[in-house]
N, C-alpha and C. Protein backbone atom coordinates (compact mmCIF):
# COMPACT_ATOMS: atom_id res chain seq x y z
N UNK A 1 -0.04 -25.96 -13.50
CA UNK A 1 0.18 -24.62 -13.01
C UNK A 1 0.66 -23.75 -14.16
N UNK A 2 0.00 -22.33 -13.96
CA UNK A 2 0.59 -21.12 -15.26
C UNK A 2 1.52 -20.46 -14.60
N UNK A 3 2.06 -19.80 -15.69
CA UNK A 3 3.44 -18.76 -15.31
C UNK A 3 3.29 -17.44 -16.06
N UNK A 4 3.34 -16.28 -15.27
CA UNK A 4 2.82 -14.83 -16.21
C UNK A 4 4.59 -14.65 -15.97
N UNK A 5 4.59 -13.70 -16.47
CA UNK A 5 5.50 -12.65 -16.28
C UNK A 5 5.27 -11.34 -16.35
N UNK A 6 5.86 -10.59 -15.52
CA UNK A 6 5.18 -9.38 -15.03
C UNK A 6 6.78 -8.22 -15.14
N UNK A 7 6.17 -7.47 -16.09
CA UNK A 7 8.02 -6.54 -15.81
C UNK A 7 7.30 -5.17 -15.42
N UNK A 8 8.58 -4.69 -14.18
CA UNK A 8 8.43 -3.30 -13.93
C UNK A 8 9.55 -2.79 -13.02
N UNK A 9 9.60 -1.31 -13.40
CA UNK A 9 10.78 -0.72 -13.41
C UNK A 9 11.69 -1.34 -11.85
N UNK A 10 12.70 -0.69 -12.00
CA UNK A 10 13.78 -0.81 -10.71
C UNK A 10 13.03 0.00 -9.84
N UNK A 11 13.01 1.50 -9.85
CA UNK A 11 11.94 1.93 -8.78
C UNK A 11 10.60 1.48 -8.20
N UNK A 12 10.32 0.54 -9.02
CA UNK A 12 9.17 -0.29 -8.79
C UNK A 12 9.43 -1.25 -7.92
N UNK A 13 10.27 -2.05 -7.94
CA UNK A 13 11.05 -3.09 -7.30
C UNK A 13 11.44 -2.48 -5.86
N UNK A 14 11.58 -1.87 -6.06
CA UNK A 14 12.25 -1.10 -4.56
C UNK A 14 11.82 -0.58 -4.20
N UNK A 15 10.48 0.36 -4.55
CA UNK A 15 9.47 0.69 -3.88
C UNK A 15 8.74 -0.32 -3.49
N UNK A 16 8.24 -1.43 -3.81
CA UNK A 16 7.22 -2.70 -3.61
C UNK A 16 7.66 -3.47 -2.32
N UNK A 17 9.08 -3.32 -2.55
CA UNK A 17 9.97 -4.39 -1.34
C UNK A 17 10.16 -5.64 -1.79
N UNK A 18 10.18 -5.62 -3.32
CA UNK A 18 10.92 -7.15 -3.56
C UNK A 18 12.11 -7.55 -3.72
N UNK A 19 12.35 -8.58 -3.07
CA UNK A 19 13.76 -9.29 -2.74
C UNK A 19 13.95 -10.20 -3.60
N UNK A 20 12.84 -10.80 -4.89
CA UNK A 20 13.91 -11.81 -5.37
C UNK A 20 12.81 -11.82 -6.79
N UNK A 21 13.30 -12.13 -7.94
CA UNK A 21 12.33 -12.06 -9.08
C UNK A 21 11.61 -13.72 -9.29
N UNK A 22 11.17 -14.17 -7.96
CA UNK A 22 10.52 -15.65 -8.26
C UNK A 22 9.48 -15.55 -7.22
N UNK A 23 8.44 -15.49 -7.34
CA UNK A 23 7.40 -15.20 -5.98
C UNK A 23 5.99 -16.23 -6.67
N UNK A 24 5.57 -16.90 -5.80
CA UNK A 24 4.18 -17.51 -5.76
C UNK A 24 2.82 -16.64 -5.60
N UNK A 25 1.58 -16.93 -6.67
CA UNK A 25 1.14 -15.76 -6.76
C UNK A 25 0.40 -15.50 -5.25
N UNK A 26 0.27 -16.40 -4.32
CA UNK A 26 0.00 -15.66 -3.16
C UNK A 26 0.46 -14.21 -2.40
N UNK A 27 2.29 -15.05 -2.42
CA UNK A 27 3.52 -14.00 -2.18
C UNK A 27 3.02 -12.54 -2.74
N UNK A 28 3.29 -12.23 -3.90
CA UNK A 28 3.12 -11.43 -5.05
C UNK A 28 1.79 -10.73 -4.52
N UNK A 29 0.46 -11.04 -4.19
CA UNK A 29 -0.56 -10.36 -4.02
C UNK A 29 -0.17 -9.74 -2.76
N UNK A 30 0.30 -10.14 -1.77
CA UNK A 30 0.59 -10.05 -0.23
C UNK A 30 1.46 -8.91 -0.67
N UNK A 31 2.63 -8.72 -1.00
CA UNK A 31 3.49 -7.57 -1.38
C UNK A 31 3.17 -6.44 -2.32
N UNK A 32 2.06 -6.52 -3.28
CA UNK A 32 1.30 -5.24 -3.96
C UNK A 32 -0.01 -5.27 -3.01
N UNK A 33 -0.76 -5.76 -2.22
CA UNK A 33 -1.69 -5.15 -1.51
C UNK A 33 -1.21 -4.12 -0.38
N UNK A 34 0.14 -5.18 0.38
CA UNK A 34 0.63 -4.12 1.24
C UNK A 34 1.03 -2.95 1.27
N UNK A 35 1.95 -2.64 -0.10
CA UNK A 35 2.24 -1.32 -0.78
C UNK A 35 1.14 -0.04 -0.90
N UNK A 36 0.19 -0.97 -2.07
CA UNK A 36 -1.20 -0.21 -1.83
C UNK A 36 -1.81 0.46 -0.79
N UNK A 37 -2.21 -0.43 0.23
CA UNK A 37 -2.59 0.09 1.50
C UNK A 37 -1.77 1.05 2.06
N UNK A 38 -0.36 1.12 2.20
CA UNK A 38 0.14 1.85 2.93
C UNK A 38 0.18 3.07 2.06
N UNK A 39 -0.02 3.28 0.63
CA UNK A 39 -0.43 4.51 -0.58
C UNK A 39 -1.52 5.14 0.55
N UNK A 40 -2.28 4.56 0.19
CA UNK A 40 -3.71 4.85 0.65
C UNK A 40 -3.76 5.49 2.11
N UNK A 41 -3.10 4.76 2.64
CA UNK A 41 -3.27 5.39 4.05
C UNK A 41 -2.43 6.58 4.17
N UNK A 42 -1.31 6.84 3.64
CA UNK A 42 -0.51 7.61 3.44
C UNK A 42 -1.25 8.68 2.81
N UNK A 43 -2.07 8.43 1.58
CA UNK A 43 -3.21 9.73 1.31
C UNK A 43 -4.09 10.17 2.17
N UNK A 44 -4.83 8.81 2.81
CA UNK A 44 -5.96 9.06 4.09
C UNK A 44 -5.43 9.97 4.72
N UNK A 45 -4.40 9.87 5.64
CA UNK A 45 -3.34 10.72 6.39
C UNK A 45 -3.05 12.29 5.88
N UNK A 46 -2.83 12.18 4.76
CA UNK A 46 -2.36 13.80 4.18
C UNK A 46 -4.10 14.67 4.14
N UNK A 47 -5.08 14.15 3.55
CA UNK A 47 -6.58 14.62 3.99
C UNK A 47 -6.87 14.75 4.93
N UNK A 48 -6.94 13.92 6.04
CA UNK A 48 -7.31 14.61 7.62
C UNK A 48 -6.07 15.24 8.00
N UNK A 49 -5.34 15.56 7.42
CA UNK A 49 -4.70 16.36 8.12
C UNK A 49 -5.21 17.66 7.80
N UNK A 50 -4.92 18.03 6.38
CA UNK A 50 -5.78 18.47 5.77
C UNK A 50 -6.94 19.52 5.98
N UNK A 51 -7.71 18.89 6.45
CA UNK A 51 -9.35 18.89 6.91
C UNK A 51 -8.96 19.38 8.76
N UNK A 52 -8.19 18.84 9.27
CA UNK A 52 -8.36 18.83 10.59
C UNK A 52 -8.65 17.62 11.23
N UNK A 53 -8.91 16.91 10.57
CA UNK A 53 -9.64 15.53 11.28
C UNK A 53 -8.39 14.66 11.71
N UNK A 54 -7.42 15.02 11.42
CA UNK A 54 -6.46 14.34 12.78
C UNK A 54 -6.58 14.95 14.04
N UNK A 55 -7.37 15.52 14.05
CA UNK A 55 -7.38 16.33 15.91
C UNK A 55 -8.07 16.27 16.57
N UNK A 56 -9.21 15.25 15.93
CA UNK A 56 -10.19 15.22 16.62
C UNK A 56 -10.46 13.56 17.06
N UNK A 57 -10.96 13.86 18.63
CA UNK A 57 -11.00 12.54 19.63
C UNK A 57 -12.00 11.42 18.81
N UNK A 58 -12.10 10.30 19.22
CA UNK A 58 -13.07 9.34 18.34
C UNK A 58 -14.13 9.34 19.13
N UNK A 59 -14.09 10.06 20.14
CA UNK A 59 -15.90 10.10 20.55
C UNK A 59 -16.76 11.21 19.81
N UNK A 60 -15.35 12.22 19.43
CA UNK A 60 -16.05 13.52 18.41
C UNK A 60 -16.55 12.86 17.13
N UNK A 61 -16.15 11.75 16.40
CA UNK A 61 -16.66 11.14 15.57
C UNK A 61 -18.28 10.91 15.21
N UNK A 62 -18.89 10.81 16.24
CA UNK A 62 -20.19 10.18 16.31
C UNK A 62 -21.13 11.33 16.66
N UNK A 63 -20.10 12.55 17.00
CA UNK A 63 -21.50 13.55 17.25
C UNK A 63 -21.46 14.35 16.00
């Protein structure tokens, strides 16, 4: 088995939600994908709002 080491800031750390500086790289992917996604959706979110497209029903979708 390899060992990286990975440094990044304190706001990084606490934005990410890590609790301890020893994680398996499963762990580690699971806690920067989740972050990510919730970026993302958090942008998705600010664009339809945006746009309007938070107001509209999901059957309006298809027409």
């Amino acid at each position: 088995m390899r060992n990286i080491l990975v440094s990044i800031s304190d706001i990084d750390f606490d934005k990410f939600g890590f609790q301890s500086d020893d994680y398996n790289f499963l762990e580690f992917l699971d806690i920067i994908s989740t972050e990510l996604s919730k970026q993302r959706l958090d942008e998705n979110s600010r664009i339809a709002e945006k746009f309007g497209l938070s107001e509209i029903e999901m059957d309006e979708y298809t027409d």
